[in-house]
C-alpha atoms as a PDB file:
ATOM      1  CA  UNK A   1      25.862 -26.223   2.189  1.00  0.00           C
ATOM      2  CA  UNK A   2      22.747 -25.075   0.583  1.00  0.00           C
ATOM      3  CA  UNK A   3      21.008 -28.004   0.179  1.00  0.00           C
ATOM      4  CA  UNK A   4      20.809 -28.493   3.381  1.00  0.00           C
ATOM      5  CA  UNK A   5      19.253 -25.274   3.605  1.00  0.00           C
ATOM      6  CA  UNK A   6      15.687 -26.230   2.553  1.00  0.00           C
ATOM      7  CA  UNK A   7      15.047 -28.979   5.573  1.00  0.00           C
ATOM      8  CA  UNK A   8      15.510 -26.261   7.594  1.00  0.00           C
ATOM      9  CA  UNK A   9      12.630 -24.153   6.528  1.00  0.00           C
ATOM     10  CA  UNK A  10      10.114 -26.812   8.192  1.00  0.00           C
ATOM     11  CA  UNK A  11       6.452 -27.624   6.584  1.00  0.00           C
ATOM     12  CA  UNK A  12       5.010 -23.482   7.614  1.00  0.00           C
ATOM     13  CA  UNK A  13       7.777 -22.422   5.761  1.00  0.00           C
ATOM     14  CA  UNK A  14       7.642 -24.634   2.385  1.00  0.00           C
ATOM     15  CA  UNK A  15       6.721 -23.028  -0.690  1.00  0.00           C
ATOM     16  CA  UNK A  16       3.901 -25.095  -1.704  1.00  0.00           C
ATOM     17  CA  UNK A  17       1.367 -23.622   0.615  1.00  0.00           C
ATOM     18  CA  UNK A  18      -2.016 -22.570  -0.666  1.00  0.00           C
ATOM     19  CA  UNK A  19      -0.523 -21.723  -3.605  1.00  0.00           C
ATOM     20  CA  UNK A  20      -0.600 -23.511  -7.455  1.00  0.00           C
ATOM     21  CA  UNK A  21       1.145 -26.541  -8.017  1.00  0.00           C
ATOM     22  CA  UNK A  22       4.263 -27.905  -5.771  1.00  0.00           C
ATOM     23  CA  UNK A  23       7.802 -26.935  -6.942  1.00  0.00           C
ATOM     24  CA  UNK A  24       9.224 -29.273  -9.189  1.00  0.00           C
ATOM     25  CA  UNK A  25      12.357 -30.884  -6.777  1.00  0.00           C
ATOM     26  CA  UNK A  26      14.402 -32.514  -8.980  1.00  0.00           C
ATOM     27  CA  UNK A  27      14.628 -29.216 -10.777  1.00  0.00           C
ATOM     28  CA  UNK A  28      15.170 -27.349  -7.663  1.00  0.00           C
ATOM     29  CA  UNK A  29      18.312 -29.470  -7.036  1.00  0.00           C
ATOM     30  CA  UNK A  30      19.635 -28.695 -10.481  1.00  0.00           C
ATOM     31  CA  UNK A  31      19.433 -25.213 -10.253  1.00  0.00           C
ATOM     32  CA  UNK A  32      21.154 -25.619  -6.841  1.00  0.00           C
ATOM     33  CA  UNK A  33      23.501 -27.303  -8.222  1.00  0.00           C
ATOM     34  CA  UNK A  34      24.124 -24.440 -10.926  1.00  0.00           C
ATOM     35  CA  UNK A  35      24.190 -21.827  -8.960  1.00  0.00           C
ATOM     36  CA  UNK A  36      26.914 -23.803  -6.917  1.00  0.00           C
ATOM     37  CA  UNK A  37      29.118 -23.932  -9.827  1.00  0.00           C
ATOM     38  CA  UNK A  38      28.525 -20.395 -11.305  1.00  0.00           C
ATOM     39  CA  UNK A  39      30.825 -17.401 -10.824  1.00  0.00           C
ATOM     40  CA  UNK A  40      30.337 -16.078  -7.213  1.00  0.00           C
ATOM     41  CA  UNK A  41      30.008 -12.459  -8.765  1.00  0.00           C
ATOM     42  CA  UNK A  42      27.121 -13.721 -11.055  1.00  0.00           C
ATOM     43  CA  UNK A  43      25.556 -15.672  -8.725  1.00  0.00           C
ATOM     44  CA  UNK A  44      25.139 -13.152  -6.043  1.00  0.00           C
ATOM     45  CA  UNK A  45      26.323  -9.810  -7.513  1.00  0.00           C
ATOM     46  CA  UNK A  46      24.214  -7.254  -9.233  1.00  0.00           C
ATOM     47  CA  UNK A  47      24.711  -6.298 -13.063  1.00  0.00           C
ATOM     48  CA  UNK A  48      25.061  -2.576 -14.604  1.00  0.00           C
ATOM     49  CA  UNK A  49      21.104  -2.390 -14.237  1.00  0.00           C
ATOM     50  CA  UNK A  50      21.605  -3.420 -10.688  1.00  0.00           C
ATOM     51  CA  UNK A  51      19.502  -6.875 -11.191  1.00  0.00           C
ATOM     52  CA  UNK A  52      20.775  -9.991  -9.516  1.00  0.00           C
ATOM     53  CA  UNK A  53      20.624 -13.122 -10.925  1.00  0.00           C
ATOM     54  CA  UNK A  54      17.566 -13.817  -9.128  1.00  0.00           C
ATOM     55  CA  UNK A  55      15.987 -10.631 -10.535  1.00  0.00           C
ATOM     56  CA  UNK A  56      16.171 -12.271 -13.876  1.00  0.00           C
ATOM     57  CA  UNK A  57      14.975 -15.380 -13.114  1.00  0.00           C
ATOM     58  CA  UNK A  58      11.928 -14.275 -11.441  1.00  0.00           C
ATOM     59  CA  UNK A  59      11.499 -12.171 -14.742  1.00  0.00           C
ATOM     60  CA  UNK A  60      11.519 -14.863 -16.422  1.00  0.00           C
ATOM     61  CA  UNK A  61       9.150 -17.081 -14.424  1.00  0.00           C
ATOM     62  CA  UNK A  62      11.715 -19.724 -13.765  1.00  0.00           C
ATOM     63  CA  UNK A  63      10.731 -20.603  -9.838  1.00  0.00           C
ATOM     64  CA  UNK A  64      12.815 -23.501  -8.926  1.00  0.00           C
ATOM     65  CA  UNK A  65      16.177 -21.028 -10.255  1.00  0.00           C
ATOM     66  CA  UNK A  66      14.258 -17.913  -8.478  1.00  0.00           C
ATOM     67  CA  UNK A  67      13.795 -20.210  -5.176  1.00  0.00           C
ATOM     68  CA  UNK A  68      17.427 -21.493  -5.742  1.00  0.00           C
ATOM     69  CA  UNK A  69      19.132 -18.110  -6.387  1.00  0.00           C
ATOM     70  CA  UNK A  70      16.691 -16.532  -3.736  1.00  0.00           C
ATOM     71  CA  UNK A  71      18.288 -19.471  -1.004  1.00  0.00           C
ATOM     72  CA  UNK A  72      21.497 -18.512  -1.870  1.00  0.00           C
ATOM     73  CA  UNK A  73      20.980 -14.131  -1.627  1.00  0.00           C
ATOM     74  CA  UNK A  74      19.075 -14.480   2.169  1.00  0.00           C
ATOM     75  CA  UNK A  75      22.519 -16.824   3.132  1.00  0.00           C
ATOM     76  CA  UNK A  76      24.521 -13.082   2.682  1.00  0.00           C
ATOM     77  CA  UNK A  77      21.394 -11.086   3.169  1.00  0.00           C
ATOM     78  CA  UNK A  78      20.656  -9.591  -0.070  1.00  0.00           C
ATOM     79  CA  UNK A  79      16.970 -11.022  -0.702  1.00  0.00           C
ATOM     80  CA  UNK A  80      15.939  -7.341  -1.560  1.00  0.00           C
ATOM     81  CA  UNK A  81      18.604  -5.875  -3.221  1.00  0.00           C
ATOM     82  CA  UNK A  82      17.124  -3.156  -5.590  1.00  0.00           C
ATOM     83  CA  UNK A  83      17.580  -2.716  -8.869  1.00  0.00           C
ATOM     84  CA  UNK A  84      18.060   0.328 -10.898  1.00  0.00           C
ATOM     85  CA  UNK A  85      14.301   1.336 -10.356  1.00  0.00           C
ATOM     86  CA  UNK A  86      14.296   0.517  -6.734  1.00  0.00           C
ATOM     87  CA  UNK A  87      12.445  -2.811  -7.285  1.00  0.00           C
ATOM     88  CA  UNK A  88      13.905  -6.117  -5.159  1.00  0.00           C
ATOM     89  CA  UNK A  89      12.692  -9.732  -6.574  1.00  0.00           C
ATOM     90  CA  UNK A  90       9.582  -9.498  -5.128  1.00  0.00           C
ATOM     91  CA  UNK A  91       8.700  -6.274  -6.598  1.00  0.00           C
ATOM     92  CA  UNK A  92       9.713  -7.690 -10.122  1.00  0.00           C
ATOM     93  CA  UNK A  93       7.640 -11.179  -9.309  1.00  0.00           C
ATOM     94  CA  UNK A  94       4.372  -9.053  -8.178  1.00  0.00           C
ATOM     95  CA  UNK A  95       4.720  -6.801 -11.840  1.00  0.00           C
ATOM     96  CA  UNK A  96       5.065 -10.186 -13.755  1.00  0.00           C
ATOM     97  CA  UNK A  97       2.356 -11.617 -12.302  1.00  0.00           C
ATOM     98  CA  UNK A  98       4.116 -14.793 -10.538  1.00  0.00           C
ATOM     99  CA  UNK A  99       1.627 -15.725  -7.896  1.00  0.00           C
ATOM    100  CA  UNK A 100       3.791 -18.856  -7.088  1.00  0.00           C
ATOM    101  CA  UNK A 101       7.209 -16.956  -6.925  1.00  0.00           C
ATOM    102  CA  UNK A 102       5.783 -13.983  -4.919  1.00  0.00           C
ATOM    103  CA  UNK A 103       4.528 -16.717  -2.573  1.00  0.00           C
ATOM    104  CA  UNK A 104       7.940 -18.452  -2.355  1.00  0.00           C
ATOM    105  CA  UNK A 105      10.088 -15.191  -1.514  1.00  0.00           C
ATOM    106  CA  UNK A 106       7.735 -14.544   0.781  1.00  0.00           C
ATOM    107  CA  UNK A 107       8.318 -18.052   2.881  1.00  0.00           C
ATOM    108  CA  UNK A 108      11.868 -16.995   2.566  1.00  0.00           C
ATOM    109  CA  UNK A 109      11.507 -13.725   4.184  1.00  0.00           C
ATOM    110  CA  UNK A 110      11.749 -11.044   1.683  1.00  0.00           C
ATOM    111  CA  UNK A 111      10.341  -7.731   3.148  1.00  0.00           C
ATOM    112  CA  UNK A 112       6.719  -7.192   2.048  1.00  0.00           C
ATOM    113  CA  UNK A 113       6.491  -3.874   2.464  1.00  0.00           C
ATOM    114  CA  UNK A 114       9.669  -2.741   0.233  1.00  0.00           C
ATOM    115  CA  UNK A 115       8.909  -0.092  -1.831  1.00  0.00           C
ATOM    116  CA  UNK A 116      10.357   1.085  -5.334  1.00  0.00           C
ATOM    117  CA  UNK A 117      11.429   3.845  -6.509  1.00  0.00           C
ATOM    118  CA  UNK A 118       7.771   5.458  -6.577  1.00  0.00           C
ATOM    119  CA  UNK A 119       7.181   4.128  -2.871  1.00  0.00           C
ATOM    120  CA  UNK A 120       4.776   1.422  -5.213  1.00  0.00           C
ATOM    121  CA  UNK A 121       4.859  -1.723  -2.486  1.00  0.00           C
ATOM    122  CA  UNK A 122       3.730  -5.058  -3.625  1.00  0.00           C
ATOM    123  CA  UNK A 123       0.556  -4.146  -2.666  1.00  0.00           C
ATOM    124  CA  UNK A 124       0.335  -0.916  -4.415  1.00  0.00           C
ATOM    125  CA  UNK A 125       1.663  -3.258  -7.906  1.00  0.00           C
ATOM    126  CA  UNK A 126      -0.564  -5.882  -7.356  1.00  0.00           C
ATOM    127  CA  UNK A 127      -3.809  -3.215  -7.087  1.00  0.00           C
ATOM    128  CA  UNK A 128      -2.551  -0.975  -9.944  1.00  0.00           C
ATOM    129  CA  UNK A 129      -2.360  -3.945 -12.223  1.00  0.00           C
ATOM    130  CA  UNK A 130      -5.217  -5.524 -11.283  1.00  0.00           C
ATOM    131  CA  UNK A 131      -3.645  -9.053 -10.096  1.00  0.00           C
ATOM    132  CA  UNK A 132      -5.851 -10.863  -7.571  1.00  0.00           C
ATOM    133  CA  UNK A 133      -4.070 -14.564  -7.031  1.00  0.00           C
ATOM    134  CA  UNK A 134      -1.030 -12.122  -6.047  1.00  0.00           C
ATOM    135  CA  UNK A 135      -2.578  -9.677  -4.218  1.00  0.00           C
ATOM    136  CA  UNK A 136      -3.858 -12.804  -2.041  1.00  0.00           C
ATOM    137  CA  UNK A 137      -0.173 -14.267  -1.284  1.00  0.00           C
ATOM    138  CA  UNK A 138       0.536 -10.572  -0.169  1.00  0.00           C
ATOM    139  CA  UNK A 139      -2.672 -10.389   1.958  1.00  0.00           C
ATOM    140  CA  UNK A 140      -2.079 -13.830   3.555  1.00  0.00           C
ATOM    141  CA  UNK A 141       0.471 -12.851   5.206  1.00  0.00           C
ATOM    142  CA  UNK A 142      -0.771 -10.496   7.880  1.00  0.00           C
ATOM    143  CA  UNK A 143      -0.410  -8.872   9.968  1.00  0.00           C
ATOM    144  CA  UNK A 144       3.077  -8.386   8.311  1.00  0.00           C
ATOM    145  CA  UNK A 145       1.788  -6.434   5.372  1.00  0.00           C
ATOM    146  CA  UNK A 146       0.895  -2.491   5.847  1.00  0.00           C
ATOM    147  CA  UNK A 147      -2.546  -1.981   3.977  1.00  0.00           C
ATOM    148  CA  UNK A 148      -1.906   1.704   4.810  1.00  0.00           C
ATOM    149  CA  UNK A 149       1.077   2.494   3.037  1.00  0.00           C
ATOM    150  CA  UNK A 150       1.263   5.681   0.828  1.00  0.00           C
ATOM    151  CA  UNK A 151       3.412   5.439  -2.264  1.00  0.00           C
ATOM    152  CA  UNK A 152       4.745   9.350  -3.046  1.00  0.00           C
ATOM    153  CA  UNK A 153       1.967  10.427  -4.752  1.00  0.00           C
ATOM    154  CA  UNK A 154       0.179   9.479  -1.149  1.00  0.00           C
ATOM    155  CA  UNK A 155      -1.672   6.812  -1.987  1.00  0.00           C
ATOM    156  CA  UNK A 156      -2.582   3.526  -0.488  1.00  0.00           C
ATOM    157  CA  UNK A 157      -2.969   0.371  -2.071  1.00  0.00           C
ATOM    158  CA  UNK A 158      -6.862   0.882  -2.245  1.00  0.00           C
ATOM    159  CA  UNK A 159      -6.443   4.147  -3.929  1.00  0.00           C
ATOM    160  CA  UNK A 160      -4.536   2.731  -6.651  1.00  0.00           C
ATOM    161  CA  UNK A 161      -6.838  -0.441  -7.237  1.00  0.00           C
ATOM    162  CA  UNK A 162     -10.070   2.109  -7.420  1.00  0.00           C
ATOM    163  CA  UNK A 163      -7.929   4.603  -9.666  1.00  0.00           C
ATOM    164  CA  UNK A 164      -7.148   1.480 -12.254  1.00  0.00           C
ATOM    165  CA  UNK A 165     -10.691  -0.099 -11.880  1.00  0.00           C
ATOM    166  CA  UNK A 166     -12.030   3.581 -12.804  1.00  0.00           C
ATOM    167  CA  UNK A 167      -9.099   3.454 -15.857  1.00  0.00           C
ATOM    168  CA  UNK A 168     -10.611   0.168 -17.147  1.00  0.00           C
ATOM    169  CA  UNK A 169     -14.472   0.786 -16.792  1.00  0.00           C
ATOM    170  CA  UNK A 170     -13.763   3.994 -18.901  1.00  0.00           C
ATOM    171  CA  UNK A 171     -11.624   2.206 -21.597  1.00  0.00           C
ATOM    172  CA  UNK A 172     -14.832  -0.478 -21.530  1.00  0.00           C
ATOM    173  CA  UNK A 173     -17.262   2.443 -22.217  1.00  0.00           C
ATOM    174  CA  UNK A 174     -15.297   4.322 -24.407  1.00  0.00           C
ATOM    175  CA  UNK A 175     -15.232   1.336 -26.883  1.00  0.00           C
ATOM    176  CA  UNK A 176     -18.201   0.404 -29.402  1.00  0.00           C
ATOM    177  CA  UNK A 177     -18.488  -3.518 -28.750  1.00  0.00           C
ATOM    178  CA  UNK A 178     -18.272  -5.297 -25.505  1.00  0.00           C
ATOM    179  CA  UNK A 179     -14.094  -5.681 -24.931  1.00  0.00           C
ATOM    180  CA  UNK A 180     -14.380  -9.626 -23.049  1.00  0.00           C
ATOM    181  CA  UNK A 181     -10.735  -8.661 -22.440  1.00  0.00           C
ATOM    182  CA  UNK A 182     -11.185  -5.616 -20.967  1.00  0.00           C
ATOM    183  CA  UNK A 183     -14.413  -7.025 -18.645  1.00  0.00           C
ATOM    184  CA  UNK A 184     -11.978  -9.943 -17.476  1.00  0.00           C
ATOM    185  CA  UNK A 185     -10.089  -7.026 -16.184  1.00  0.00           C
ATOM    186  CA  UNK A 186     -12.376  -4.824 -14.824  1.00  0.00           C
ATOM    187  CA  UNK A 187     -13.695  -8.172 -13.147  1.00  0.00           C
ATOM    188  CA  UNK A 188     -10.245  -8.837 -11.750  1.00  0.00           C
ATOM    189  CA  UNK A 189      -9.707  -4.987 -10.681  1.00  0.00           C
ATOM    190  CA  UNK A 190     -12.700  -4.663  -8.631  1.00  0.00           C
ATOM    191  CA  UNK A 191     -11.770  -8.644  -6.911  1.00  0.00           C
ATOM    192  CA  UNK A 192      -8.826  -6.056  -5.723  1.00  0.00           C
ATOM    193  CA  UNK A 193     -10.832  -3.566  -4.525  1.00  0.00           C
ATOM    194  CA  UNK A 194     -12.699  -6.655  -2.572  1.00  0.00           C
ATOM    195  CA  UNK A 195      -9.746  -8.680  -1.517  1.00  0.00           C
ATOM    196  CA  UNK A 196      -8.375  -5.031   0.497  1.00  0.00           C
ATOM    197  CA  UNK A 197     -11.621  -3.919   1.845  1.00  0.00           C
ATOM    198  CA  UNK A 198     -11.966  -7.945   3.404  1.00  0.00           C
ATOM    199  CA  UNK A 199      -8.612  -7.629   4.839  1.00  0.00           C
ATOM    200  CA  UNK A 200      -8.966  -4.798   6.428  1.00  0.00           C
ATOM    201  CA  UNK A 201      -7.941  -1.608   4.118  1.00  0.00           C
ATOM    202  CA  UNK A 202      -9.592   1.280   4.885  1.00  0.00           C
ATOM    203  CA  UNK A 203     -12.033   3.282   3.399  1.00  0.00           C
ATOM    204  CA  UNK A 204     -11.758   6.344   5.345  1.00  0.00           C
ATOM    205  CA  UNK A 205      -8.141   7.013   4.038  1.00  0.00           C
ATOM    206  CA  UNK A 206      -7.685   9.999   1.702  1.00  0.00           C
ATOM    207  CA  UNK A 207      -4.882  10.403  -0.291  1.00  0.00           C
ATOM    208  CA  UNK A 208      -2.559  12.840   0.740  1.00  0.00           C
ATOM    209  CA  UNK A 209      -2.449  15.386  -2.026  1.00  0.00           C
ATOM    210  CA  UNK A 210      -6.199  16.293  -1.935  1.00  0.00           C
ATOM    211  CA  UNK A 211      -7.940  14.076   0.618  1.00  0.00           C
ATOM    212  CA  UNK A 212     -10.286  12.258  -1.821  1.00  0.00           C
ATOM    213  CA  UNK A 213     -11.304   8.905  -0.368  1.00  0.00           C
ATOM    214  CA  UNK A 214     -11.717   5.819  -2.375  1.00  0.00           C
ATOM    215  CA  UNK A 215     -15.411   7.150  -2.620  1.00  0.00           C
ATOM    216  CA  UNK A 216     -14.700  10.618  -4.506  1.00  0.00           C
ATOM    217  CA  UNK A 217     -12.218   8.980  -6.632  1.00  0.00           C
ATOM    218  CA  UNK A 218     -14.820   6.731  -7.939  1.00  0.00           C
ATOM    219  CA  UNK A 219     -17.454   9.177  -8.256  1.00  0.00           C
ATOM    220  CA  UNK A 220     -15.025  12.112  -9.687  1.00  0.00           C
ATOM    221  CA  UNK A 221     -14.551   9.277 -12.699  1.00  0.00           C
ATOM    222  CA  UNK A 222     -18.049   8.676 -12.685  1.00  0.00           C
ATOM    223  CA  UNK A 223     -17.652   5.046 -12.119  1.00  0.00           C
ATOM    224  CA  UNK A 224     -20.625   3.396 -10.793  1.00  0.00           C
ATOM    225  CA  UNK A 225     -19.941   0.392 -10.474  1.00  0.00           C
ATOM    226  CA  UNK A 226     -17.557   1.115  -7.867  1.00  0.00           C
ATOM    227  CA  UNK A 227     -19.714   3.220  -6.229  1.00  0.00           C
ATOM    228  CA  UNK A 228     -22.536   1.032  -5.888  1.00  0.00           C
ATOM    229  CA  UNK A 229     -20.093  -1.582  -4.262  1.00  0.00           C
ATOM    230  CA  UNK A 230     -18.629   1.031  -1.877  1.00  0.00           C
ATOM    231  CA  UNK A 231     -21.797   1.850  -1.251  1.00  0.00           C
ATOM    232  CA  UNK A 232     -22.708  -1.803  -0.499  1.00  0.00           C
ATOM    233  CA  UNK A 233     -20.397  -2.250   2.048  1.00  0.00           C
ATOM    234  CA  UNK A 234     -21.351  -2.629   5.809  1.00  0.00           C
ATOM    235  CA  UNK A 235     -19.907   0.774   7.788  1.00  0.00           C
ATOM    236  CA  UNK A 236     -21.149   1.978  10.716  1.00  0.00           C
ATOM    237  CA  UNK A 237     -20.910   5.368   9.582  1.00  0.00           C
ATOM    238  CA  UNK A 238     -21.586   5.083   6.319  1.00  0.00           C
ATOM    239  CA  UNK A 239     -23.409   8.378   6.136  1.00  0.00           C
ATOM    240  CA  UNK A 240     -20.357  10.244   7.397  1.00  0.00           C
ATOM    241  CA  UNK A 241     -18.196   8.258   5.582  1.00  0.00           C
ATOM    242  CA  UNK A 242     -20.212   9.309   2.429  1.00  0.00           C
ATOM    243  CA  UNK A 243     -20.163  12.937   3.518  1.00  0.00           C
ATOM    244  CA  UNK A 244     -16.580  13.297   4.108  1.00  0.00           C
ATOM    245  CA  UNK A 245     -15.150  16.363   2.370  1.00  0.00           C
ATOM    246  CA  UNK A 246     -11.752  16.448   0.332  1.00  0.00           C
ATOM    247  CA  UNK A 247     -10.369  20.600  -0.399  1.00  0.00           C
ATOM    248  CA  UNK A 248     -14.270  21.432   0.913  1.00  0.00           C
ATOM    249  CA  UNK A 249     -16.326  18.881  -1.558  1.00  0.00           C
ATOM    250  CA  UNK A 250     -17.988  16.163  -0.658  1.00  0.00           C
ATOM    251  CA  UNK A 251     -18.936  13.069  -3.169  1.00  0.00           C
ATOM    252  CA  UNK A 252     -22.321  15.069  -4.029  1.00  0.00           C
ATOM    253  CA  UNK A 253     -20.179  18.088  -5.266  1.00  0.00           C
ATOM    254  CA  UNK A 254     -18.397  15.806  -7.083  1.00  0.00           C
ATOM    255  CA  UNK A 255     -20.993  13.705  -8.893  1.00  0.00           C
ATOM    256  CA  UNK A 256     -23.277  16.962  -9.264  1.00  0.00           C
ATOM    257  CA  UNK A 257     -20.069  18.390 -11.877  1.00  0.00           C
ATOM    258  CA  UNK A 258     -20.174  15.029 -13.774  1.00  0.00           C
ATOM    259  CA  UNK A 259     -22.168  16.996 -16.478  1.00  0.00           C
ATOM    260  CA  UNK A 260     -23.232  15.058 -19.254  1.00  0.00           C
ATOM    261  CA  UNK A 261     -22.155  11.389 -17.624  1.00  0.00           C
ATOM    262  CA  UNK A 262     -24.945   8.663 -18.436  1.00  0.00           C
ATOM    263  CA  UNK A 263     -24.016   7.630 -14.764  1.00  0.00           C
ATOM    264  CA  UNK A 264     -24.360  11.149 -13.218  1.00  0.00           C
ATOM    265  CA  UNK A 265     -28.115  10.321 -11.686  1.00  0.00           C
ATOM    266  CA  UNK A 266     -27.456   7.277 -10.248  1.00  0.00           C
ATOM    267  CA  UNK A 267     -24.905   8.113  -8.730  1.00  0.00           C
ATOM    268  CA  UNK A 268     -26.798  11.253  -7.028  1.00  0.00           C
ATOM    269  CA  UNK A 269     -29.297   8.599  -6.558  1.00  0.00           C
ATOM    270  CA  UNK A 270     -27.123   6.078  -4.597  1.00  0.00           C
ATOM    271  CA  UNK A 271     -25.214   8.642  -2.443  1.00  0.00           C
ATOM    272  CA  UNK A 272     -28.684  10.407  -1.803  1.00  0.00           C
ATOM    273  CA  UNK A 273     -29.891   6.708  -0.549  1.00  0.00           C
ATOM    274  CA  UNK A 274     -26.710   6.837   2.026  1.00  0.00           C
ATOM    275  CA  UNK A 275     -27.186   9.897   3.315  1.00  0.00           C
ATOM    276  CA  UNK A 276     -25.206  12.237   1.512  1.00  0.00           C
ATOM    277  CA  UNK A 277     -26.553  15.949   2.271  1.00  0.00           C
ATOM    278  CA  UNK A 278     -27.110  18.420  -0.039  1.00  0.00           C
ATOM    279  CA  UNK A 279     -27.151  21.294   2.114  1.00  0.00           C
ATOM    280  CA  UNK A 280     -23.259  20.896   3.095  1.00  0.00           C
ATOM    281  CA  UNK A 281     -21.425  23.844   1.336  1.00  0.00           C
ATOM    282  CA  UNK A 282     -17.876  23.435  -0.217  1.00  0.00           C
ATOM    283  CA  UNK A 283     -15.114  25.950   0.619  1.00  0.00           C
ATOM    284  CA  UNK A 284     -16.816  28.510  -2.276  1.00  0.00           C
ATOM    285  CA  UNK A 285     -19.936  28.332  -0.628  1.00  0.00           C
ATOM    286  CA  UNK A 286     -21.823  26.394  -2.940  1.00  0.00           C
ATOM    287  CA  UNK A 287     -24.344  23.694  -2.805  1.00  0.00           C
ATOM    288  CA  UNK A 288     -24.163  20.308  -4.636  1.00  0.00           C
ATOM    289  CA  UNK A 289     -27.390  21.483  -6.716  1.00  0.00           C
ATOM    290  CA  UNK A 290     -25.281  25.032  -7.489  1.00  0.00           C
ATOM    291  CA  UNK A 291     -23.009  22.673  -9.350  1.00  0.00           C
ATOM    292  CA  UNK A 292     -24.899  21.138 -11.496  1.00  0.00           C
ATOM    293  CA  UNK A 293     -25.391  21.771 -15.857  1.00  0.00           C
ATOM    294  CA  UNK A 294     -27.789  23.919 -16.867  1.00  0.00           C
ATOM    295  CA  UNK A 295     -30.794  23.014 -19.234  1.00  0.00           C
ATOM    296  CA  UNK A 296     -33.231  20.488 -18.120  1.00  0.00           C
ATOM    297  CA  UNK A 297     -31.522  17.539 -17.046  1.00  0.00           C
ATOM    298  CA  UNK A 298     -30.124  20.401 -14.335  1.00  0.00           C
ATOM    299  CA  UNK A 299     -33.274  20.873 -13.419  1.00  0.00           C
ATOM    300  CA  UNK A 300     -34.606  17.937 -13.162  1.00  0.00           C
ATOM    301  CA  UNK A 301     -31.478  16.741 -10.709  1.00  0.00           C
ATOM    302  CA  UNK A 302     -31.764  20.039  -8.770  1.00  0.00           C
ATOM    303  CA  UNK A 303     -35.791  18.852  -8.098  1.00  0.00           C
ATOM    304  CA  UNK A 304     -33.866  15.638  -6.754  1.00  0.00           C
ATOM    305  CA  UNK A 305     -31.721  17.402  -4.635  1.00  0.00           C
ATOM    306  CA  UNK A 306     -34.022  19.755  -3.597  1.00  0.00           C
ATOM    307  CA  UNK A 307     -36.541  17.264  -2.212  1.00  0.00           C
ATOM    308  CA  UNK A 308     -34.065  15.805  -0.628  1.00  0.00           C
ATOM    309  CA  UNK A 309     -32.758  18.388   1.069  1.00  0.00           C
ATOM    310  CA  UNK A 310     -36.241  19.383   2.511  1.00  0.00           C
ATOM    311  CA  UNK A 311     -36.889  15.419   3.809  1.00  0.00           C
ATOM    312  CA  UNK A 312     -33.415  15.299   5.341  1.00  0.00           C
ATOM    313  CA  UNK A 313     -34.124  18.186   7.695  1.00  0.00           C
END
């Protein structure tokens, strides 16, 4: 039967790892007990909108009737049946936020690296959303989970979590008072960026459709915040790393067209500082400095450039 199941799992398996508070066991039986009374179809078919039962109660947040129903779908292996938008349970637990209940289907088996109907895997949910507690239950269990994957717009996890970080910082600086809100989630976005980089993302990965690396996408959206963290980081070859090129620009190019960004000469400043060289020409044949605004502040920047370009030789 299936209480007998959860003996079997053994202490590395139980739920209460690491994570939040221990599951409540007297309501674990219950819902055991439920689900062993309930219509077989309901209990382990899928509706019109292809959710299971156990799709619904991890919407819901219920985790002793998620752990129960989840027991009950790995017995006749359907722990990641998909619903209509290719999402299994632990797609649908990431998206709500349910550190506890991601945790749980994990100890159960569910496959980390499902993807919806986008290619989004947990990880890719749990970096575009900005949710660190659940982007740690994915992480801690390596070597299982693929940091590299590419969703279909060919993007990995850390590409998303810099394009949302990026998405935030401008919503904070487009807005007259400080948002606390919206720097609670900026805080929690770049803890994303953090928590991937520590485990072993890369930063040399470009996404597919133009090659930018986590580096041009934060400079293209002038965020420099991110880019003085990238920066930060310990590489080896952080000056080729900073000069990488994606379509024939390199991070320069890019932050030399952020015309008119308050951030536009720090950020020459801070990739200057890592090496970035303005003599490298992008598939038009033009300089970083060629790319900058005209007017003073051009000018001024192209001095910056310039100087550097003459010590670097």
């Amino acid at each position: 039967s299936m209480s007998s199941f959860w003996p079997l799992l053994g202490p590395s398996h139980s739920p209460q790892v690491s994570f939040g508070s221990p599951m409540d066991m007297a309501k674990l039986e219950e819902a055991r007990m439920l689900l062993r009374g309930m219509d077989y179809n309901r209990a382990t078919g899928q509706d019109e909108d292809g959710d299971t039962i156990l799709h619904i109660y991890v919407a819901k947040g219920l985790r002793e009737y998620a752990f129960a129903a989840a027991e009950k779908l790995r017995s006749l292996d359907k722990l990641d049946a998909k619903e209509h938008k290719g999402k299994t349970a632990l797609l649908v637990a990431v998206a709500a936020n349910q550190p506890e209940i991601v945790q749980d289907l994990l100890s159960l088996e569910a496959d980390i690296n499902a993807c919806d109907v986008n290619g989004q895997t947990a990880l890719h949910l749990a970096a575009h959303y900005g949710f660190p507690v659940v982007l740690q239950a994915i992480l801690s269990n390596r070597p299982a989970v693929n940091l590299e994957a590419r969703n279909f717009e060919g993007m990995t996890p850390l590409h998303c979590a810099a394009i949302s970080h990026s998405a935030t910082m401008k919503a904070l600086s487009s807005g007259g008072l400080p948002d606390v809100a919206l720097q609670g989630k900026a805080a929690e976005k770049l803890s994303c960026v953090q928590k991937l980089l520590s485990s072993g993302a890369s930063l040399l990965s470009q996404e597919i459709k133009s090659n930018k690396t986590v580096l041009h996408l934060a400079v293209k959206e002038g965020n420099v915040e991110l880019v003085r963290y990238l920066l930060r980081t310990s590489l080896p070859n952080m000056k080729d790393f900073v000069n990488l090129k994606a379509h024939g620009h390199t991070a320069l190019h890019m932050a030399a067209g952020l015309h008119g960004n308050p951030h536009q000469e720090e950020i020459l400043r801070l990739l200057l500082s890592k090496g970035a060289d303005p003599s490298i020409r992008n598939l038009e044949n033009d300089q970083a400095a060629h790319l900058l605004q005209s007017g003073h502040q051009g000018e001024q920047l192209k001095l910056m450039l310039k100087r550097r370009s003459g010590s670097s030789r």
